[in-house]
PDB file of N, CA and C in Angstrom:
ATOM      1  N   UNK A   1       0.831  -1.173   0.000  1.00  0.00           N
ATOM      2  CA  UNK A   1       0.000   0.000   0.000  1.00  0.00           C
ATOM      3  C   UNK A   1       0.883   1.246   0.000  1.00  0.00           C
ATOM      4  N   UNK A   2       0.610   2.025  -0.920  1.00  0.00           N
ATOM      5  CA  UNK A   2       1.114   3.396  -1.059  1.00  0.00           C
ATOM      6  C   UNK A   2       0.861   4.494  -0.355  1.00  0.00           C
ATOM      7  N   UNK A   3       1.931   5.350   0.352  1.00  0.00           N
ATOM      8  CA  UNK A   3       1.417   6.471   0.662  1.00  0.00           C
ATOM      9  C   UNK A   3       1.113   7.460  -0.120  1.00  0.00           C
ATOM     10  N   UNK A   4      -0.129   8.106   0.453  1.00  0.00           N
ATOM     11  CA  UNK A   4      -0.812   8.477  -0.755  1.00  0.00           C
ATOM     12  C   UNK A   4      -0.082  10.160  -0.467  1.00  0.00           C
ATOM     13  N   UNK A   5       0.091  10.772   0.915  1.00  0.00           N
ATOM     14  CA  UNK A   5       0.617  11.917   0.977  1.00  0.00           C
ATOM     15  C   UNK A   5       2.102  11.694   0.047  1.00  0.00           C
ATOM     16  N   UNK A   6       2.760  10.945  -0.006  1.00  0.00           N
ATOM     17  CA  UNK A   6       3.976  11.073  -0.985  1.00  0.00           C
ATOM     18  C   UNK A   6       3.641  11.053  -2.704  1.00  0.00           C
ATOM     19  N   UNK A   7       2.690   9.734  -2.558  1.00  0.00           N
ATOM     20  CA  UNK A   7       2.140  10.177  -4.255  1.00  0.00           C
ATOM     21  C   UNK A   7       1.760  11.401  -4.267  1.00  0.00           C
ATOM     22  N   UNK A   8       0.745  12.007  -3.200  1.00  0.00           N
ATOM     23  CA  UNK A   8       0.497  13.659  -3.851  1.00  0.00           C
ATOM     24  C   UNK A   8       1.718  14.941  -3.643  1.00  0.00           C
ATOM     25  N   UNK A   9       2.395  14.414  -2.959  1.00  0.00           N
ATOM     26  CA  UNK A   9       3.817  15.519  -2.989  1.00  0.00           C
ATOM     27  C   UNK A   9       4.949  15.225  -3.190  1.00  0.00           C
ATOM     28  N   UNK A  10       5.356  14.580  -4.446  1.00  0.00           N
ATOM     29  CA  UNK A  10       6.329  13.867  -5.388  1.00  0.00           C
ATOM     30  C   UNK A  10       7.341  15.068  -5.728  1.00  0.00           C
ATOM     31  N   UNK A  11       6.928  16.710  -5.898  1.00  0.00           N
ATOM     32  CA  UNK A  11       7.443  17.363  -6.010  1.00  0.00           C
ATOM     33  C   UNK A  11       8.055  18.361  -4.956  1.00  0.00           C
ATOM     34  N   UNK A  12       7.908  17.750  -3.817  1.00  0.00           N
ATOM     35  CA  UNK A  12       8.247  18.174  -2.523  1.00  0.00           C
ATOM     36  C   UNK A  12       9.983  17.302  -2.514  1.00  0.00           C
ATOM     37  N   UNK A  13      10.653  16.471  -2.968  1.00  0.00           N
ATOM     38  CA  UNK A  13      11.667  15.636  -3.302  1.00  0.00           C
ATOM     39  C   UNK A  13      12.358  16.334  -4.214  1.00  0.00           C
ATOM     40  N   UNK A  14      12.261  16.761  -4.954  1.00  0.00           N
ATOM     41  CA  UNK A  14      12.318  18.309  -5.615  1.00  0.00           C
ATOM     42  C   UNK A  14      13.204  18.973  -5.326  1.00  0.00           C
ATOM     43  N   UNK A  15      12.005  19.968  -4.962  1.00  0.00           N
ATOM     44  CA  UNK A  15      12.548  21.231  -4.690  1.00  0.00           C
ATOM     45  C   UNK A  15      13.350  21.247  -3.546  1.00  0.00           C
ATOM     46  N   UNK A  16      12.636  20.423  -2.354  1.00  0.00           N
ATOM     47  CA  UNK A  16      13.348  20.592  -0.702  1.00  0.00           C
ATOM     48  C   UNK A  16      14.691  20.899  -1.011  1.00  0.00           C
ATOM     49  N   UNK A  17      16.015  19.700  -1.830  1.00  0.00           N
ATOM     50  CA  UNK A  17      17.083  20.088  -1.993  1.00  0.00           C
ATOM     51  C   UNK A  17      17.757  21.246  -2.539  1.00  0.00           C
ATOM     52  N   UNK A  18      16.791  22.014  -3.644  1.00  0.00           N
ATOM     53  CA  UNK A  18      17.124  23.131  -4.190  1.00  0.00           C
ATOM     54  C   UNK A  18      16.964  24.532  -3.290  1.00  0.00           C
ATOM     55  N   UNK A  19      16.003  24.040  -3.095  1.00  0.00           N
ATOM     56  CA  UNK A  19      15.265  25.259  -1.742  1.00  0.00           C
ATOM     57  C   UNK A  19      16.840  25.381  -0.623  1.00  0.00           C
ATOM     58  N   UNK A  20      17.034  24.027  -0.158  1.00  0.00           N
ATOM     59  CA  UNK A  20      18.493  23.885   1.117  1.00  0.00           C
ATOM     60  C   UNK A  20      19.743  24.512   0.572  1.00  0.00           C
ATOM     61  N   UNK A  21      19.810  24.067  -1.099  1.00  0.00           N
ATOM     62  CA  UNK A  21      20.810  24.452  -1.444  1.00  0.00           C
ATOM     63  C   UNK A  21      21.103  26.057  -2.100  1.00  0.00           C
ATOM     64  N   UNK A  22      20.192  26.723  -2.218  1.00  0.00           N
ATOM     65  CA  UNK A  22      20.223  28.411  -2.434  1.00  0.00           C
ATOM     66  C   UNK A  22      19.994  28.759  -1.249  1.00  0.00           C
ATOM     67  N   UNK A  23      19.631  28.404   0.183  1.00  0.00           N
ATOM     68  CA  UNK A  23      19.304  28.781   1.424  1.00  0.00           C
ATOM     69  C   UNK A  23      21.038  29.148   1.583  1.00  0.00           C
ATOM     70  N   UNK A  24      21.825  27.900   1.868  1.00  0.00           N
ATOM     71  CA  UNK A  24      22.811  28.093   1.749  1.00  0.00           C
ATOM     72  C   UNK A  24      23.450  28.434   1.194  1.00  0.00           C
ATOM     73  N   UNK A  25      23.537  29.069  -0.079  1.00  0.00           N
ATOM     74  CA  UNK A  25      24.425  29.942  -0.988  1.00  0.00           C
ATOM     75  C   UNK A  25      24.400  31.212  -0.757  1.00  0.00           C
ATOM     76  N   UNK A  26      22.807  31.701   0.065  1.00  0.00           N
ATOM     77  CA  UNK A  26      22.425  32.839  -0.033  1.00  0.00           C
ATOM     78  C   UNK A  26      23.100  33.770   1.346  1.00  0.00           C
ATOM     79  N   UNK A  27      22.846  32.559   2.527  1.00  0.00           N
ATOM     80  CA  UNK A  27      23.701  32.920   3.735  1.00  0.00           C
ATOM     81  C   UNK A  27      24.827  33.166   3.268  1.00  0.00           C
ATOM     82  N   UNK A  28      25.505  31.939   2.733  1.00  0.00           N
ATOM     83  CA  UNK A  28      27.300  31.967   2.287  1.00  0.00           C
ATOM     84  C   UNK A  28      27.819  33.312   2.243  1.00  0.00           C
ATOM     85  N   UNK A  29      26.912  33.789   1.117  1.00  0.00           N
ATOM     86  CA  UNK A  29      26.977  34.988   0.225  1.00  0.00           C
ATOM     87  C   UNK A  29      27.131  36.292   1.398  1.00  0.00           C
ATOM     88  N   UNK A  30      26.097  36.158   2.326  1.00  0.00           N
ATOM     89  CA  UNK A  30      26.068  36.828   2.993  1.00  0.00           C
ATOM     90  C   UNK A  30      26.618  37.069   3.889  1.00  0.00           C
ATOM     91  N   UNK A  31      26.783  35.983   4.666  1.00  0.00           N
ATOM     92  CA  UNK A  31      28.459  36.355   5.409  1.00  0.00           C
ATOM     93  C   UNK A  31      29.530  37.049   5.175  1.00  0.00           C
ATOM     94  N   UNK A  32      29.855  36.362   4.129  1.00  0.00           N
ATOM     95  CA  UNK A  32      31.073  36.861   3.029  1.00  0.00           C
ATOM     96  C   UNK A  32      30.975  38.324   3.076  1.00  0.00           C
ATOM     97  N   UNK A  33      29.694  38.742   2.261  1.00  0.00           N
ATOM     98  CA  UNK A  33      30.036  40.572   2.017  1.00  0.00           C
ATOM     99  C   UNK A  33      30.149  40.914   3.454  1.00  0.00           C
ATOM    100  N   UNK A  34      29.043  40.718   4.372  1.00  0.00           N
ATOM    101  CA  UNK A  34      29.402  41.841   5.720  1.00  0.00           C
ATOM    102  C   UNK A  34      30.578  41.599   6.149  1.00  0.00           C
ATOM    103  N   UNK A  35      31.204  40.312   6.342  1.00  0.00           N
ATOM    104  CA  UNK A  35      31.927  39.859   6.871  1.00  0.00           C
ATOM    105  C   UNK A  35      33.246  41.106   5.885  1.00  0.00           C
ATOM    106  N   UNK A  36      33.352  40.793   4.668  1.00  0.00           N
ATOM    107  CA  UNK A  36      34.455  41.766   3.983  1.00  0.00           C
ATOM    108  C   UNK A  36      34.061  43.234   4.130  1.00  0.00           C
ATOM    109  N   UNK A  37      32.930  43.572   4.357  1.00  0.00           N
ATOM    110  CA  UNK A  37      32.368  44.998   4.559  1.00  0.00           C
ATOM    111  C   UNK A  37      32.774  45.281   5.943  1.00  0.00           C
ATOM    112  N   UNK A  38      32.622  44.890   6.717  1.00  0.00           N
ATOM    113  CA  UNK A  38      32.915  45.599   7.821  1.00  0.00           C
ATOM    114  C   UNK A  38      34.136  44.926   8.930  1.00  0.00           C
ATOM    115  N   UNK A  39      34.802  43.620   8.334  1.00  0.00           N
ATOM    116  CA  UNK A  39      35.664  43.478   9.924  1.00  0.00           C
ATOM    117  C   UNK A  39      37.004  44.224   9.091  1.00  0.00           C
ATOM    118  N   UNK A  40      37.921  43.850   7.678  1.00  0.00           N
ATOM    119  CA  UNK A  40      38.558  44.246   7.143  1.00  0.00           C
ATOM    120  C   UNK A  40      39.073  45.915   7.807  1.00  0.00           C
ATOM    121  N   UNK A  41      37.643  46.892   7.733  1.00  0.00           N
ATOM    122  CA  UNK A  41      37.744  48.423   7.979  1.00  0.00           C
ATOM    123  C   UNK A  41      37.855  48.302   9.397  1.00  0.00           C
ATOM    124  N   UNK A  42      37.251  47.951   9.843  1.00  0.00           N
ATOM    125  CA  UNK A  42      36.851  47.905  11.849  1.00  0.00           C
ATOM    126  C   UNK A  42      37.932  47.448  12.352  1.00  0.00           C
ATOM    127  N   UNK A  43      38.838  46.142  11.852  1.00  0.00           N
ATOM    128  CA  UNK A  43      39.573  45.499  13.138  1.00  0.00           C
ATOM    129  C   UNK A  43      40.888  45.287  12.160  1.00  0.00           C
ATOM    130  N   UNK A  44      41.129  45.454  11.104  1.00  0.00           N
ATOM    131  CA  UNK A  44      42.772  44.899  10.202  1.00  0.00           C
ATOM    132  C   UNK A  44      42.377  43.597   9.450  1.00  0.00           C
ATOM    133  N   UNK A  45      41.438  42.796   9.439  1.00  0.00           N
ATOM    134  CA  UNK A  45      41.249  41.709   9.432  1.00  0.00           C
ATOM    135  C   UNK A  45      41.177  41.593   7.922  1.00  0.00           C
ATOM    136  N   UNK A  46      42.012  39.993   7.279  1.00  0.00           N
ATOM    137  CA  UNK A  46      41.406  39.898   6.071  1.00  0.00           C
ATOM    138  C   UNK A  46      40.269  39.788   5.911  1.00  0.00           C
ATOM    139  N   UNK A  47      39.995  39.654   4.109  1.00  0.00           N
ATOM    140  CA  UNK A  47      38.706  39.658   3.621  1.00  0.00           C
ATOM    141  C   UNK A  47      39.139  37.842   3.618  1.00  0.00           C
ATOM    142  N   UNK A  48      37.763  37.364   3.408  1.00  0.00           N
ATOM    143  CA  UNK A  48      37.240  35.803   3.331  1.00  0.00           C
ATOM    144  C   UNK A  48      36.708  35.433   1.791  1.00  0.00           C
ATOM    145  N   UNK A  49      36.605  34.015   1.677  1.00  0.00           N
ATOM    146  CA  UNK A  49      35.686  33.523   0.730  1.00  0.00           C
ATOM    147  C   UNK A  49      34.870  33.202   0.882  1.00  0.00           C
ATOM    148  N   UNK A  50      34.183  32.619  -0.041  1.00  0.00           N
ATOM    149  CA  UNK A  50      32.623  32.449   0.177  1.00  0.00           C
ATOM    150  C   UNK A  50      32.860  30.830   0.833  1.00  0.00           C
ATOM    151  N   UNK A  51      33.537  30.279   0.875  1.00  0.00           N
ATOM    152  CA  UNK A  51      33.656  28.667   1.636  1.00  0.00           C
ATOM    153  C   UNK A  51      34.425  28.604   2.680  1.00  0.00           C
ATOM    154  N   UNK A  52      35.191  30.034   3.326  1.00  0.00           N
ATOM    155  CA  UNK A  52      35.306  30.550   4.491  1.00  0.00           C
ATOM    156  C   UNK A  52      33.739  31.055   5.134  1.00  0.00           C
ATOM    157  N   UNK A  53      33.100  31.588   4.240  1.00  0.00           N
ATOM    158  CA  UNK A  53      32.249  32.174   5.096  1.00  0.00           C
ATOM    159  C   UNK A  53      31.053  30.818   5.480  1.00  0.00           C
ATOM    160  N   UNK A  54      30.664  29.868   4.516  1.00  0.00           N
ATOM    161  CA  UNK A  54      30.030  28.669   4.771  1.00  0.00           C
ATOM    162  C   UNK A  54      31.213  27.945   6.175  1.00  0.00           C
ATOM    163  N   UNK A  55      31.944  28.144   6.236  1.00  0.00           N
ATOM    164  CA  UNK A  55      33.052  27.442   7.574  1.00  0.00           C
ATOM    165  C   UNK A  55      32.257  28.169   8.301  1.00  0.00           C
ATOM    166  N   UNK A  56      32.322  29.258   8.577  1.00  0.00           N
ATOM    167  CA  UNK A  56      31.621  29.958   9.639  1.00  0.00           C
ATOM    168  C   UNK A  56      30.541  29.711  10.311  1.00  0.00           C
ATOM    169  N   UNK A  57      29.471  29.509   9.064  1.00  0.00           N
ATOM    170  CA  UNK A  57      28.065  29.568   9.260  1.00  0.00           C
ATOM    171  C   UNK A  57      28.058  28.057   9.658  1.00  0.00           C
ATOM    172  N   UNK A  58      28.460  27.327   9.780  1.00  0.00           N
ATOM    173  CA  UNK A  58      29.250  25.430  10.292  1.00  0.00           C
ATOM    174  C   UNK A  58      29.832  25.911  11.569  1.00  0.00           C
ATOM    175  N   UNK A  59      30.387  26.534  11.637  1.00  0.00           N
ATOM    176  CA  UNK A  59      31.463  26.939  13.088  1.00  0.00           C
ATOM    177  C   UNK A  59      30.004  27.420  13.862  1.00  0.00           C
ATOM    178  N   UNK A  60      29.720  28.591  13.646  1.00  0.00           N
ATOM    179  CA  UNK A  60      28.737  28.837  14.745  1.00  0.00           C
ATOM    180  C   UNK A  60      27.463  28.505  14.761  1.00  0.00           C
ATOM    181  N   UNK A  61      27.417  27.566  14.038  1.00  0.00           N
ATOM    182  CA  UNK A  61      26.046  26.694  14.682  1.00  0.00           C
ATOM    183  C   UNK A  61      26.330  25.059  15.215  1.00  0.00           C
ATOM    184  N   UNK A  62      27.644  24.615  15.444  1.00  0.00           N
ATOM    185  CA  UNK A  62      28.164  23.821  16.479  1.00  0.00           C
ATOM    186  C   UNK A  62      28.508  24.341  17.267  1.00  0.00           C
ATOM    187  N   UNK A  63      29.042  25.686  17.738  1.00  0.00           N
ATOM    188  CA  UNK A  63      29.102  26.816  19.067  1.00  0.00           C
ATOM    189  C   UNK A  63      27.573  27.137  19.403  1.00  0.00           C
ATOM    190  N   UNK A  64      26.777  27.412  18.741  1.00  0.00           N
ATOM    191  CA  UNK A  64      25.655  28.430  19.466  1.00  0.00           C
ATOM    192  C   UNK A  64      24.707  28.004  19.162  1.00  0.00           C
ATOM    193  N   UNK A  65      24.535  26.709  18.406  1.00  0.00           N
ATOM    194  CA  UNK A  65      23.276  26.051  18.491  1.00  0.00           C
ATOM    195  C   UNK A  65      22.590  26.573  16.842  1.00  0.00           C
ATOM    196  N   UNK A  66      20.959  26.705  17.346  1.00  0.00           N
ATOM    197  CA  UNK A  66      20.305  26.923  15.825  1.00  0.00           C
ATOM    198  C   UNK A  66      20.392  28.010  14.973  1.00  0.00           C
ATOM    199  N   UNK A  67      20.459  27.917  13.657  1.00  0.00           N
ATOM    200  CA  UNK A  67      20.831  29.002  12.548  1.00  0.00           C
ATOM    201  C   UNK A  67      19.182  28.904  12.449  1.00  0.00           C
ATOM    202  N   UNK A  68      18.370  29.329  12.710  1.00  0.00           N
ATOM    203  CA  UNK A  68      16.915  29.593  12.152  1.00  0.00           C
ATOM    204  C   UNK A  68      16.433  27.836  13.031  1.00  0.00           C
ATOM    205  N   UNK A  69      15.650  26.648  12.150  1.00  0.00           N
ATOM    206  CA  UNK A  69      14.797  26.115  12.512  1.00  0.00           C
ATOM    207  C   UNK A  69      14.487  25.917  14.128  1.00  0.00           C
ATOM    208  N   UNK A  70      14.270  24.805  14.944  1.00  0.00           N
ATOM    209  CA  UNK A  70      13.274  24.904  15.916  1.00  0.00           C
ATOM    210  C   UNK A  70      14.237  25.423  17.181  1.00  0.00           C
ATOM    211  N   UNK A  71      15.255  25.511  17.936  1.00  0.00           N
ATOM    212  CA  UNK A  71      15.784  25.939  18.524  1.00  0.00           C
ATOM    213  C   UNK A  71      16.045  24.810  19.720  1.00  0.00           C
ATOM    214  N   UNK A  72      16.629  25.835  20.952  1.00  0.00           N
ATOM    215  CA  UNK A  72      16.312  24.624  21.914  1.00  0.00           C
ATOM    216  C   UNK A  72      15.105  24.955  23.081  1.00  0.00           C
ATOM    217  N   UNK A  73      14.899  23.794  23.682  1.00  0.00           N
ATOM    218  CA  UNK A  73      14.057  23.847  24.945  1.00  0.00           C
ATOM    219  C   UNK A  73      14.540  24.730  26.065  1.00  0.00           C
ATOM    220  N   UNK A  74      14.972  25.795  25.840  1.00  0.00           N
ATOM    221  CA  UNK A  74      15.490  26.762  27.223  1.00  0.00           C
ATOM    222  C   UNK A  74      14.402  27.244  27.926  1.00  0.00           C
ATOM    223  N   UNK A  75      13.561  27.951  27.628  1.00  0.00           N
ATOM    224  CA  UNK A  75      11.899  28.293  28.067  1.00  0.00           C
ATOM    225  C   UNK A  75      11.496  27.372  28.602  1.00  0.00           C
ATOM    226  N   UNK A  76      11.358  26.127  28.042  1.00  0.00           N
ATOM    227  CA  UNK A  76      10.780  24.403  29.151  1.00  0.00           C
ATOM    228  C   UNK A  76      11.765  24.662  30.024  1.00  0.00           C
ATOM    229  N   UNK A  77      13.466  24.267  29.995  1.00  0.00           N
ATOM    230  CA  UNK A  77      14.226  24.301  31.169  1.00  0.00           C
ATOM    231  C   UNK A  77      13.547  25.061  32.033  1.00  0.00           C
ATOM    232  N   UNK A  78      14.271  26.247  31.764  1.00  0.00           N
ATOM    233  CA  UNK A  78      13.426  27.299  32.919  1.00  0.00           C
ATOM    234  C   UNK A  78      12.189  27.478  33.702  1.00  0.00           C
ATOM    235  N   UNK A  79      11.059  27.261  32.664  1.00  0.00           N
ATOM    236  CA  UNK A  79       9.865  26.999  33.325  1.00  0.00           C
ATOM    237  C   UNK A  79       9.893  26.149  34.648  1.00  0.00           C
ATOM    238  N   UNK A  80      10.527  24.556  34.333  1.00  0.00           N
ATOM    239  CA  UNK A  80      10.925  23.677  34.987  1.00  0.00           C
ATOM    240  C   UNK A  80      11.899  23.672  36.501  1.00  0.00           C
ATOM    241  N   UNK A  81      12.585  24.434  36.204  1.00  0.00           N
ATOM    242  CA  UNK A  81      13.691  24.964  37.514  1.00  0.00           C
ATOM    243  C   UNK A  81      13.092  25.787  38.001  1.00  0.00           C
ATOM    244  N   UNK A  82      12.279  27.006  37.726  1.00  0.00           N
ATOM    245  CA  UNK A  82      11.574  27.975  38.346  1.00  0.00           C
ATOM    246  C   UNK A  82      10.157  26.855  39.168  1.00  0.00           C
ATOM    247  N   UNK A  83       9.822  26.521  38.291  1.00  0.00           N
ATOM    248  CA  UNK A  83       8.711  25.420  39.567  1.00  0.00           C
ATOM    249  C   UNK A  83       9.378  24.881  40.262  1.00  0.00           C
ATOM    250  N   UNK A  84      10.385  24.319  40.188  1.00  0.00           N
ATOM    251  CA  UNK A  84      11.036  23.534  40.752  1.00  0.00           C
ATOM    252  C   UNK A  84      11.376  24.923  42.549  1.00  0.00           C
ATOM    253  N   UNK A  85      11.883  25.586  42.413  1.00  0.00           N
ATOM    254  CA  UNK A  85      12.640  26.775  42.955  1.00  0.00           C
ATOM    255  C   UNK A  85      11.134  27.268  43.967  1.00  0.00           C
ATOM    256  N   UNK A  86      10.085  27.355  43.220  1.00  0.00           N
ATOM    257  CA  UNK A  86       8.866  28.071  43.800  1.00  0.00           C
ATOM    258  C   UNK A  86       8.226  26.753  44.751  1.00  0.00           C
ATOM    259  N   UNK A  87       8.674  25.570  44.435  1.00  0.00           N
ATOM    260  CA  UNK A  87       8.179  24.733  45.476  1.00  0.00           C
ATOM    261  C   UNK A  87       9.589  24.292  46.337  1.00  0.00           C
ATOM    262  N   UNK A  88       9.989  24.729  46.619  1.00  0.00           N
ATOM    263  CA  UNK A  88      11.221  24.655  48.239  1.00  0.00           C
ATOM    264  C   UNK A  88      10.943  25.726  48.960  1.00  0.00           C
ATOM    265  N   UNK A  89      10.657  24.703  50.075  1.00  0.00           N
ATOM    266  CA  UNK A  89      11.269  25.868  51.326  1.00  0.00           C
ATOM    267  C   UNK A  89      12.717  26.407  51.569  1.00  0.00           C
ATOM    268  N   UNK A  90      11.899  27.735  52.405  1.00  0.00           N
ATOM    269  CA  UNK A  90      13.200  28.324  52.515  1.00  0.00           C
ATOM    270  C   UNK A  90      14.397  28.138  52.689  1.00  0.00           C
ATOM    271  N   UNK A  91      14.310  26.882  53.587  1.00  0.00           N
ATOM    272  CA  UNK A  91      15.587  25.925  54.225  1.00  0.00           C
ATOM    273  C   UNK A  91      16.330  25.169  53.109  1.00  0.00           C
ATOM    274  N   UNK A  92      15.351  24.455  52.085  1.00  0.00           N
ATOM    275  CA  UNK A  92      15.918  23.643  51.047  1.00  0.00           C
ATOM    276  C   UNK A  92      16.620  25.179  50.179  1.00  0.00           C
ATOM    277  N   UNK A  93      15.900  25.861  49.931  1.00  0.00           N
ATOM    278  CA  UNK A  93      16.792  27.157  48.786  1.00  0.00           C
ATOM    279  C   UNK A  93      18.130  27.459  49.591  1.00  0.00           C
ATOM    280  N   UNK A  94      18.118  27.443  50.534  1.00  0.00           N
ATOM    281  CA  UNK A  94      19.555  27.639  51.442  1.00  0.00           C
ATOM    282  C   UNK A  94      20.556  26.844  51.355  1.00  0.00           C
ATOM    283  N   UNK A  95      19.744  25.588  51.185  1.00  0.00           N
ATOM    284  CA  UNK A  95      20.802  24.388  51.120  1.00  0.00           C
ATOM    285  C   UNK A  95      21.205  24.452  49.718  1.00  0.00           C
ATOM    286  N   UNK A  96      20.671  24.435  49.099  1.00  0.00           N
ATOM    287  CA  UNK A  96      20.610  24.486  47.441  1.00  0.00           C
ATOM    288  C   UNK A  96      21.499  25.518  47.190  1.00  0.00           C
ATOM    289  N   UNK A  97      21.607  27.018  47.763  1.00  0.00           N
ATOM    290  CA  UNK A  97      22.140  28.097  47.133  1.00  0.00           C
ATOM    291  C   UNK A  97      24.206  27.730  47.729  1.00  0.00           C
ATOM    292  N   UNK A  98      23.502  26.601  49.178  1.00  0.00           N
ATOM    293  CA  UNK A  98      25.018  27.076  49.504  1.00  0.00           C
ATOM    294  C   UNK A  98      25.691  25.708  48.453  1.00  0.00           C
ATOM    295  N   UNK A  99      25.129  24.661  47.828  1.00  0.00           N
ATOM    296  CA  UNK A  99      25.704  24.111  47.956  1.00  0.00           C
ATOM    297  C   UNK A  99      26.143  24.180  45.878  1.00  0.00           C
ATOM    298  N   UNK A 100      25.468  24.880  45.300  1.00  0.00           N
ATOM    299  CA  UNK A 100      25.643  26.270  44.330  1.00  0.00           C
ATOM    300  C   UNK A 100      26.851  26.737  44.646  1.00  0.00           C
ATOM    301  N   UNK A 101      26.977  27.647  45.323  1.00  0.00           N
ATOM    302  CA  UNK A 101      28.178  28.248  45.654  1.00  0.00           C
ATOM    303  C   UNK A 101      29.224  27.537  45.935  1.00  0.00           C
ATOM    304  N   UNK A 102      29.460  26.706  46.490  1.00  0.00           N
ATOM    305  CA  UNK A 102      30.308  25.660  46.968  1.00  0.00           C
ATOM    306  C   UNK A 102      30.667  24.933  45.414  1.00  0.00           C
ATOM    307  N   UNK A 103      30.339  24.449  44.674  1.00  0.00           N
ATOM    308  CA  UNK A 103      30.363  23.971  43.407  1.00  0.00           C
ATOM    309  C   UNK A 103      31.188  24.769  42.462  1.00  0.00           C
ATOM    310  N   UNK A 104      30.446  25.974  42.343  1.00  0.00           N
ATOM    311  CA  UNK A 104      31.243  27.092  41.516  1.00  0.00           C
ATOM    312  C   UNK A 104      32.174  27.494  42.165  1.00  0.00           C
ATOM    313  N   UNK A 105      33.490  27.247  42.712  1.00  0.00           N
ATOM    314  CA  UNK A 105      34.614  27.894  42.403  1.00  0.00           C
ATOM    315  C   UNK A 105      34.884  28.340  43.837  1.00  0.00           C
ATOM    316  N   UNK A 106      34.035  27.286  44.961  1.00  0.00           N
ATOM    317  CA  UNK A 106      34.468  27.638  46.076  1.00  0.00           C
ATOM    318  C   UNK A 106      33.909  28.348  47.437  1.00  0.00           C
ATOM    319  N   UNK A 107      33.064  29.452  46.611  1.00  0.00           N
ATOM    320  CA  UNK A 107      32.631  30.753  46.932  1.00  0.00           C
ATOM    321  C   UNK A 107      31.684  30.694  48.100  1.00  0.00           C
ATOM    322  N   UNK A 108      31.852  31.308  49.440  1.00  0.00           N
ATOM    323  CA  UNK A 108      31.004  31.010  49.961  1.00  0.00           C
ATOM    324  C   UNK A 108      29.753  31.640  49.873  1.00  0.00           C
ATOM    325  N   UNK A 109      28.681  31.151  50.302  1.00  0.00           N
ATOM    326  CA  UNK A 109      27.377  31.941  50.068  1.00  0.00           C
ATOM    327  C   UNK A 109      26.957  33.144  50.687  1.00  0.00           C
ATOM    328  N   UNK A 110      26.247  34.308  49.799  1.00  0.00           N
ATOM    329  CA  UNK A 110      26.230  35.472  50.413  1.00  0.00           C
ATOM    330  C   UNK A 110      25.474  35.144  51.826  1.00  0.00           C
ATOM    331  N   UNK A 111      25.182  35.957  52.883  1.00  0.00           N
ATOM    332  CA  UNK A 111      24.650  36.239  54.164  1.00  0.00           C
ATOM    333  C   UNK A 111      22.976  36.715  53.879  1.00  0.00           C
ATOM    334  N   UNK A 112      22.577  37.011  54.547  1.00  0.00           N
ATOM    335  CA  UNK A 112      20.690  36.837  53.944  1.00  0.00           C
ATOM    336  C   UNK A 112      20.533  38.296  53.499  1.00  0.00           C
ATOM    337  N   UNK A 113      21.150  39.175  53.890  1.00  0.00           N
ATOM    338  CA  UNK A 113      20.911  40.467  53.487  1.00  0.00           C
ATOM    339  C   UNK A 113      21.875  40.834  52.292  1.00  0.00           C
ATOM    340  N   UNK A 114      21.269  42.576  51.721  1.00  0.00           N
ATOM    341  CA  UNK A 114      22.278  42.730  50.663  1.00  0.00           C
ATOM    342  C   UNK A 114      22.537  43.574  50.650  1.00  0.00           C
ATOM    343  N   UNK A 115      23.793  44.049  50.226  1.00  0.00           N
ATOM    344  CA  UNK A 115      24.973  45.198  50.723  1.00  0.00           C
ATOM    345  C   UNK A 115      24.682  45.621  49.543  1.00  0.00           C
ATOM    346  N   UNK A 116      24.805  47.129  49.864  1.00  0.00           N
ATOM    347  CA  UNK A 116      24.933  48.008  48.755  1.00  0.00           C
ATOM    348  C   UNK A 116      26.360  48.915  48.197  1.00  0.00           C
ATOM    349  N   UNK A 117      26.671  48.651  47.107  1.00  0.00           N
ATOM    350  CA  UNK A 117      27.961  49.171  47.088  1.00  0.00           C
ATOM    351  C   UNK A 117      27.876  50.651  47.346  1.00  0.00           C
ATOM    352  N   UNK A 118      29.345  50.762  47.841  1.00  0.00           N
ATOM    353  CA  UNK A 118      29.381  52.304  48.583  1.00  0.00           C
ATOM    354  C   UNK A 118      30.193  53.409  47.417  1.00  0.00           C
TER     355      UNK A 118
END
């Protein structure tokens, strides 16, 4: 038995690749000029190619995550830790904050009040 959504969008096989592949030419492209437009004048920096500038657009979306489609779940995280945070008592957030601090680098935990710089 055939799917019938693929028999009716046969031309979706198509284009999708052409569509991906000017998506990416068009960024490329675009990197490239700002990238030669403005770091060259601003900082000394050479100008790039256009398969330097596709390196890039590869480089910082294994650093920083999504170039456009769905992104990540940071909003769920958060939502999630903030409930999480709004149901402890005071005693558990204490324990929690010192043991936070203690983790990062040592630090002991501030005192309950807060100082204002002078």
């Amino acid at each position: 038995m055939e799917n019938t959504w693929v028999k009716r969008n046969k031309w979706i096989f198509f284009v999708a690749p052409l569509a991906i592949a000017l998506f990416v030419a068009l960024f490329g492209e675009l990197v490239m000029h700002l990238w030669n437009w403005l770091l060259p004048t601003l900082f000394g920096w050479r100008q790039i190619s256009f398969w330097q500038a596709l390196g890039l657009l590869v480089l910082c979306r294994i650093l920083f995550g999504s170039i456009g489609g769905r992104g990540s779940d940071r909003g769920k995280t958060r939502r999630a830790l903030r409930d999480r945070w709004e149901g402890m008592t005071p005693e558990e957030r204490g324990k929690f904050r010192q043991n936070l601090y203690t983790r990062c680098g040592g630090v002991e935990a501030p005192t309950g009040g807060t100082k204002e710089p002078a």
